[in-house]
Protein backbone atom coordinates (compact mmCIF):
# COMPACT_ATOMS: atom_id res chain seq x y z
CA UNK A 1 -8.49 37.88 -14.20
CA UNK A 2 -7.13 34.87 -16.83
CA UNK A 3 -5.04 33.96 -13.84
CA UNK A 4 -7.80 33.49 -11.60
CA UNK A 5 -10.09 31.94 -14.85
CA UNK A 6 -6.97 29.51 -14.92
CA UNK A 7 -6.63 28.45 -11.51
CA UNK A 8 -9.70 27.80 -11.44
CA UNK A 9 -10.31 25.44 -14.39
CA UNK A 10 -7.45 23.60 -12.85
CA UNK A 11 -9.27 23.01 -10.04
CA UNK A 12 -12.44 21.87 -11.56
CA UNK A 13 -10.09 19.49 -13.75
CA UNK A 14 -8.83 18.32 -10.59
CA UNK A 15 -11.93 17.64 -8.80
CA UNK A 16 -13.45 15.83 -11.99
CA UNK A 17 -10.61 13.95 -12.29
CA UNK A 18 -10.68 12.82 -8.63
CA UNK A 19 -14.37 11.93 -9.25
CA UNK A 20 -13.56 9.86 -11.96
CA UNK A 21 -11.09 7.96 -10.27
CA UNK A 22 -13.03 7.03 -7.40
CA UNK A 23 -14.99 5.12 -9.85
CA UNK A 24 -12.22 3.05 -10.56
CA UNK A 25 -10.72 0.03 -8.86
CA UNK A 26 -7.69 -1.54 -9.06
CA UNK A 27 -5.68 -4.32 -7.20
CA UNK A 28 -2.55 -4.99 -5.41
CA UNK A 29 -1.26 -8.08 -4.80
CA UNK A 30 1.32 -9.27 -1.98
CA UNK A 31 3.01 -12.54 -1.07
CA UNK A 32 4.27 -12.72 2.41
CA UNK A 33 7.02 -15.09 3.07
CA UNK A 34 7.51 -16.55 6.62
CA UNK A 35 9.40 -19.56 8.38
CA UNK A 36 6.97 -19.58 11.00
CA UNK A 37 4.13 -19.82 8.06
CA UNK A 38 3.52 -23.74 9.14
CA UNK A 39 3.48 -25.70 5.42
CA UNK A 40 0.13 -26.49 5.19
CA UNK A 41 -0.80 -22.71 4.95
CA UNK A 42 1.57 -22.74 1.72
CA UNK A 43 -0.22 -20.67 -1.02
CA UNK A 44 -3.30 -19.50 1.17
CA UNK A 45 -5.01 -16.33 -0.28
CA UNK A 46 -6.71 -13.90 0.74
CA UNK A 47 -8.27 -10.37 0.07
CA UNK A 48 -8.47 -7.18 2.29
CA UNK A 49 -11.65 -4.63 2.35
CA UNK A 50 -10.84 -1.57 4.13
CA UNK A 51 -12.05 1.78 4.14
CA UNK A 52 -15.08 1.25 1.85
CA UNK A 53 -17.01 3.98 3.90
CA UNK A 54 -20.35 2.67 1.93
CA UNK A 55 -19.07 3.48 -1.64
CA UNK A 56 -20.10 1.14 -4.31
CA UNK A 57 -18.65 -0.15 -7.25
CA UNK A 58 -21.28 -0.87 -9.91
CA UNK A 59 -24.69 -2.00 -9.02
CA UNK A 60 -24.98 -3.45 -5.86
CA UNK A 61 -20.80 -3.66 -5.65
CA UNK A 62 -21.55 -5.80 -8.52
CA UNK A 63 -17.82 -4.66 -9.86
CA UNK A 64 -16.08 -5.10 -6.84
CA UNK A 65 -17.52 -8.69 -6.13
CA UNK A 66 -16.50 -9.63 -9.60
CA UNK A 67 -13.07 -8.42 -9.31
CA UNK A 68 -13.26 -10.88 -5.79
CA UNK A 69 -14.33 -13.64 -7.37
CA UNK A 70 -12.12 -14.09 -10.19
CA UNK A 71 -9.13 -13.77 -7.64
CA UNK A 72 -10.44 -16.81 -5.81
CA UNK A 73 -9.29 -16.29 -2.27
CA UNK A 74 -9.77 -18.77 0.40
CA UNK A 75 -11.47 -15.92 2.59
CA UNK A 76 -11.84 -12.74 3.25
CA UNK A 77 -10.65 -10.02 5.90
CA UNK A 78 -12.27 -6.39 6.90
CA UNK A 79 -10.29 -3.62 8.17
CA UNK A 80 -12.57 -1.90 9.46
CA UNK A 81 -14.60 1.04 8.44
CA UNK A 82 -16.85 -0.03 5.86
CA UNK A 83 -19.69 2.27 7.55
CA UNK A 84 -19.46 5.99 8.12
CA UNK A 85 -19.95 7.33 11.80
CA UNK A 86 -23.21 8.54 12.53
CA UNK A 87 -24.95 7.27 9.51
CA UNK A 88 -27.22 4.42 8.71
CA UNK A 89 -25.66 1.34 8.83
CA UNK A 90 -28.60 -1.38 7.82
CA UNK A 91 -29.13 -1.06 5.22
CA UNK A 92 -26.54 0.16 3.99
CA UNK A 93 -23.99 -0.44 0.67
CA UNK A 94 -21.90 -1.84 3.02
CA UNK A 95 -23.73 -4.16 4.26
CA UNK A 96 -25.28 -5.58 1.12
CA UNK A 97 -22.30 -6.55 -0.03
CA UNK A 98 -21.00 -8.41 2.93
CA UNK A 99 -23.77 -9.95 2.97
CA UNK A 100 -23.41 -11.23 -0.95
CA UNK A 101 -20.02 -12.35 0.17
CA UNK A 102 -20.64 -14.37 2.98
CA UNK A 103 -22.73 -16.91 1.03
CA UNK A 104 -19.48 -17.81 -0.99
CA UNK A 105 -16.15 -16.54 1.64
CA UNK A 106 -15.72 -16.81 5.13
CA UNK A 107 -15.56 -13.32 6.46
CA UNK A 108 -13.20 -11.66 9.47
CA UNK A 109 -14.15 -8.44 10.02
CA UNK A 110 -12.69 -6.30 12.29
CA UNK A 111 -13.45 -3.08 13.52
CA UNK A 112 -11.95 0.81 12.07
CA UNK A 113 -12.57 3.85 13.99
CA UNK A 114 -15.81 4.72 12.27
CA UNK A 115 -17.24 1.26 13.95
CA UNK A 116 -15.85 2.02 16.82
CA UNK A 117 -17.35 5.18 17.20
CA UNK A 118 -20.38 3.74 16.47
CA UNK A 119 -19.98 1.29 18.89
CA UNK A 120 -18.92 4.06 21.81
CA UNK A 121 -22.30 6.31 20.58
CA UNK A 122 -24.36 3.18 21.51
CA UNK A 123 -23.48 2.68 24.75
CA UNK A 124 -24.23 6.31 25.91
CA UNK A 125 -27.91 6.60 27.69
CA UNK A 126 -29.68 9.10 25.05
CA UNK A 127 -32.37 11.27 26.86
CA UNK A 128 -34.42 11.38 24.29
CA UNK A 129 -34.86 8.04 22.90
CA UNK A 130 -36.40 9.09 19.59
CA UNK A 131 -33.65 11.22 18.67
CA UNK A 132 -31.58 11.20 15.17
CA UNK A 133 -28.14 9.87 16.59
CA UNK A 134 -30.38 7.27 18.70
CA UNK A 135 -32.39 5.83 15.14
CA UNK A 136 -28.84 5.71 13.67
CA UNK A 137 -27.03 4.08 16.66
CA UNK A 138 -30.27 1.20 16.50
CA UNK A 139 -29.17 0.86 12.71
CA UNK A 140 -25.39 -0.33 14.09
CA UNK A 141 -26.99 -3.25 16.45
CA UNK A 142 -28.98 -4.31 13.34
CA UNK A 143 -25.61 -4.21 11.44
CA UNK A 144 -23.74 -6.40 13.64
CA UNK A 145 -26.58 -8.39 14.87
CA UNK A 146 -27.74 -9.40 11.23
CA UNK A 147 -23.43 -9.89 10.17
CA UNK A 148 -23.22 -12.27 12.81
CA UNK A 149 -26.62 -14.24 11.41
CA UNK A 150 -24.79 -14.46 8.30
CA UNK A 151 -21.56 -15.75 10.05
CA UNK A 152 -19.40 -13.29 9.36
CA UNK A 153 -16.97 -13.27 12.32
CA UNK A 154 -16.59 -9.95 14.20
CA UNK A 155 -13.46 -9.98 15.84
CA UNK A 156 -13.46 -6.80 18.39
CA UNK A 157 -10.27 -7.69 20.47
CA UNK A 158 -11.02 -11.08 19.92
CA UNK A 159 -8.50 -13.72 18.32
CA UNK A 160 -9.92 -16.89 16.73
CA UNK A 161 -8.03 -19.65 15.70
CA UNK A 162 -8.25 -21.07 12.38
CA UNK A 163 -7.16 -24.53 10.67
CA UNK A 164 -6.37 -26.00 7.99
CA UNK A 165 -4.90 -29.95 7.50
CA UNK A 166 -4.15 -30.35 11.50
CA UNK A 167 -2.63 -26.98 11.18
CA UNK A 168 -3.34 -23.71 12.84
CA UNK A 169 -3.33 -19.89 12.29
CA UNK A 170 -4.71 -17.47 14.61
CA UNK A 171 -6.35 -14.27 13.41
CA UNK A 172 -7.05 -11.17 15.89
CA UNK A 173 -9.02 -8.26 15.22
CA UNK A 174 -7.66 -5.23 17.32
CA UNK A 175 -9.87 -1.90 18.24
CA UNK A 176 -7.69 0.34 20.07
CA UNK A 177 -9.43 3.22 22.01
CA UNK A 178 -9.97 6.78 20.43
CA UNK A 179 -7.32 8.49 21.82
CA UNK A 180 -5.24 6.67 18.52
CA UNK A 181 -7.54 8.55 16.33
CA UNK A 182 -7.26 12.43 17.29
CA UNK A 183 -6.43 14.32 14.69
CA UNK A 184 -3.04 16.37 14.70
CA UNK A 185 -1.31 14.19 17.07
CA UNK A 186 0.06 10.78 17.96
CA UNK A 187 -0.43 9.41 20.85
CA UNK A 188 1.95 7.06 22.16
CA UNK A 189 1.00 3.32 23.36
CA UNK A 190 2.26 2.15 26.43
CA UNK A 191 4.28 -1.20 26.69
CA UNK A 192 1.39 -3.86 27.37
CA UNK A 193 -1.34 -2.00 25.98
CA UNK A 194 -2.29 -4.15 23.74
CA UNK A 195 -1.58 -6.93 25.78
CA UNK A 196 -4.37 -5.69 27.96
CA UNK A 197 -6.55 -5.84 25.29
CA UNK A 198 -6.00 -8.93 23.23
CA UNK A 199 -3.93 -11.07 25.16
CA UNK A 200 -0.94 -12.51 24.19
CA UNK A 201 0.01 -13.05 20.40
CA UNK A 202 0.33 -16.84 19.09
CA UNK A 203 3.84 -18.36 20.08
CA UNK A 204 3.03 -22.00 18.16
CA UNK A 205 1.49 -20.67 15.25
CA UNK A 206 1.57 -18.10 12.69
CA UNK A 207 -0.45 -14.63 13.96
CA UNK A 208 -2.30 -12.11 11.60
CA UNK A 209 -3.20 -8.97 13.10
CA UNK A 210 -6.09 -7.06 11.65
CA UNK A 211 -5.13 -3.54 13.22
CA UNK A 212 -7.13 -0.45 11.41
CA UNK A 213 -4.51 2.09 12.23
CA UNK A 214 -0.73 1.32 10.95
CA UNK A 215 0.44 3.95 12.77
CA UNK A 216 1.68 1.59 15.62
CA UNK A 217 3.55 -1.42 13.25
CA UNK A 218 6.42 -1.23 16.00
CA UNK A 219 4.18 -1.72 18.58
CA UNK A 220 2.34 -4.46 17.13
CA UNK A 221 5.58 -6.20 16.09
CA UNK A 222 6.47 -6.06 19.34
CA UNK A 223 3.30 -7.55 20.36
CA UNK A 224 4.28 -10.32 18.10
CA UNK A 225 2.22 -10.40 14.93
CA UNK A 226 3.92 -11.92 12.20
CA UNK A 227 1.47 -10.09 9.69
CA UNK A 228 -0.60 -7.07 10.38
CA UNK A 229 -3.43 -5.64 8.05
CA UNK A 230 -4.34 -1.99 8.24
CA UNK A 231 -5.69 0.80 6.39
CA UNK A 232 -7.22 3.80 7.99
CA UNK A 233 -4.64 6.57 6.03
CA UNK A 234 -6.54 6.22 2.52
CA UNK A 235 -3.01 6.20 0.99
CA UNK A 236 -2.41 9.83 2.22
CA UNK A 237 -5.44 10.56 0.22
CA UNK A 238 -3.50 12.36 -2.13
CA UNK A 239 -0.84 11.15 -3.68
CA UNK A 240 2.38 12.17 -5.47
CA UNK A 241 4.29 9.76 -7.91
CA UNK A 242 7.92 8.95 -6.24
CA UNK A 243 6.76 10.66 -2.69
CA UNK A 244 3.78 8.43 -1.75
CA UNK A 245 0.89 9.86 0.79
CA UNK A 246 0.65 13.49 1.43
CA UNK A 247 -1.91 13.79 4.35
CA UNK A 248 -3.36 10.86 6.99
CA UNK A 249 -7.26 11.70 8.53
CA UNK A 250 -5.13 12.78 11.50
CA UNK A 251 -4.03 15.56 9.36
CA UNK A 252 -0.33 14.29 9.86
CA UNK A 253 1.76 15.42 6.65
CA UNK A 254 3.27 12.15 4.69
CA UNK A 255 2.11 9.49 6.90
CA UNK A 256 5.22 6.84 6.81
CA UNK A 257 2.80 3.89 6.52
CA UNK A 258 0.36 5.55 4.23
CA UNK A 259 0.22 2.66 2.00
CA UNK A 260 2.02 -0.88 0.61
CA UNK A 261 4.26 -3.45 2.40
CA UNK A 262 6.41 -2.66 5.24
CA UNK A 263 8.62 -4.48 7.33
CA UNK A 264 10.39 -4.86 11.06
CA UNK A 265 12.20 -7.64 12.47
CA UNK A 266 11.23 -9.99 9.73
CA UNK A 267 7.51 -9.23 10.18
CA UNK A 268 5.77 -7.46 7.93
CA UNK A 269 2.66 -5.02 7.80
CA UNK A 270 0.27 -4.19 4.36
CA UNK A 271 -1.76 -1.31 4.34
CA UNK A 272 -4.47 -0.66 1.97
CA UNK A 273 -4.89 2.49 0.30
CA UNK A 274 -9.08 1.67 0.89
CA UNK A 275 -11.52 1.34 -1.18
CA UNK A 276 -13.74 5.03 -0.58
CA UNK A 277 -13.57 8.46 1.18
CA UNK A 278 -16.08 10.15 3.54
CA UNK A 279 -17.82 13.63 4.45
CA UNK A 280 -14.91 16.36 2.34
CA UNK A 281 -11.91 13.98 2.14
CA UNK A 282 -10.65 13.70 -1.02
CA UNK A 283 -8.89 11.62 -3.42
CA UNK A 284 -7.01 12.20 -5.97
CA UNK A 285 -4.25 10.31 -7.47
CA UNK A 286 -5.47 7.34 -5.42
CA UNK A 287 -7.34 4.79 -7.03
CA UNK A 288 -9.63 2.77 -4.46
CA UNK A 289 -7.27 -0.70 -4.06
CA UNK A 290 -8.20 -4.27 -3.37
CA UNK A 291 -5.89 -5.92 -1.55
CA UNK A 292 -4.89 -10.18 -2.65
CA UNK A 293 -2.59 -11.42 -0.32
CA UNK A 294 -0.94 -15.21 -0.73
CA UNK A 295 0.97 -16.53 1.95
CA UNK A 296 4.20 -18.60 1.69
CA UNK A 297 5.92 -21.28 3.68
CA UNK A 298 9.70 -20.46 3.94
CA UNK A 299 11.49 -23.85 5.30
């Protein structure tokens, strides 16, 4: 009986203590070094949302657009799934803080799996057009539709090209299909999948990938992006200090790319941790991360 009193107090401890983190909000920052990083990108910043699953930080994300704002980046990216599936998306926390962003930061947002799904649940006919998953599936078109009023650009395998004194950079934002997202396995990409889908990377100029899932790095190295973004594994939601991520949402055991900077062929990938959780997943020490990245010109 104290055993089982014990056990669970420990849990309870655990599960307040996981609360209280998710409160919390810290930030990592990264400098990427590249020779193909064209000199008048030297020192460029930027910081990475991912995974914000409609949490909030403080009032209105009052917290989190603080923390942005003192960082002073030159935009912003999305990795994807700052919505949950099959819930409202406008309004939404999510989307009232993009939308207090985009009147100071230039926005790329590109899709996770949870706006994917979304997207996928809109294009099938619903019989009955009053149903639940059909109101919630009209609140994702009012999502995108009022993002793209406030010119935030939604990059759904689309690449845009970017520039800055007579120089460019071209940013792509990736949304492989759902096969990539079943849970307990890994599916493997074919050679030119993602070709098919986005085209060829940049040859001229320097190429940031906004890919949700870093399960594939190799294959988007091999694609040829210089520097991929991704999230998606919520740092193995929980963590252990000196072993890193124990389980992804695929329930894969220690993810490799759970989390941080990792690199292939002199090009590198940084995954956030996220900044949220969703329906039972938990976290636990995992402190929701900001990403600041700065880019540097290597001559």
């Amino acid at each position: 009986m104290r055993n089982d009193i014990i056990v669970v107090g420990i849990i309870l401890l655990l599960f307040l203590w996981g609360y209280f983190e998710q409160k919390q909000l810290s930030t990592t920052k990264y400098t990427i070094v590249s020779t193909r990083l064209k000199k008048q990108w030297n020192d460029t910043s930027f910081v990475v949302l991912a995974d914000l699953h409609n949490c909030t930080f403080g009032k209105k994300n009052e917290r989190l657009i603080n923390r942005i704002d003192n960082l002073s980046p030159e935009f912003i990216i999305i990795a994807g799934d700052m919505i949950n599936k099959k819930e409202i998306c406008y309004p939404s926390n999510a989307f009232t803080l993009i939308e207090s962003l985009s009147k100071k930061y230039t926005i790329y947002y590109a899709y996770g799996n949870h706006e994917q799904r979304m997207e996928q649940l809109y294009q099938v006919p619903f019989v009955n057009s009053g149903s639940a998953q059909s109101d919630v599936c009209t609140t994702w078109v009012e999502f995108i539709k009022h993002l793209k009023e406030l010119k935030v650009i939604v990059l759904d395998n689309e690449s845009i090209t970017i520039t800055k004194n007579n120089a460019e950079m071209q940013i792509t934002g990736l949304s492989i299909g759902p096969q990539f997202f079943v849970r307990h396995q890994v599916q493997e990409m074919e050679e030119g999948y993602l070709t098919g889908l986005i085209g060829d990377s940049s040859k001229e100029d320097y190429q940031i990938l906004i890919a949700h899932n870093p399960t594939y790095f190799k294959n988007y190295v091999n694609w040829g992006a210089d520097l991929t973004i991704s999230g998606h594994l919520h740092g193995g939601m929980i963590r252990i200090p000196g072993v890193g991520g124990v389980l992804s949402p695929q329930a894969k055991f220690f993810p490799k790319y759970h989390s941080g900077n990792h690199k292939e062929n002199g090009q590198e990938m940084v995954v956030s941790r996220g900044l949220g959780s969703h329906s039972v997943m938990p976290r636990l020490f995992n402190i929701p991360e900001l990403l600041y990245i700065k880019l540097k010109n290597e001559s």
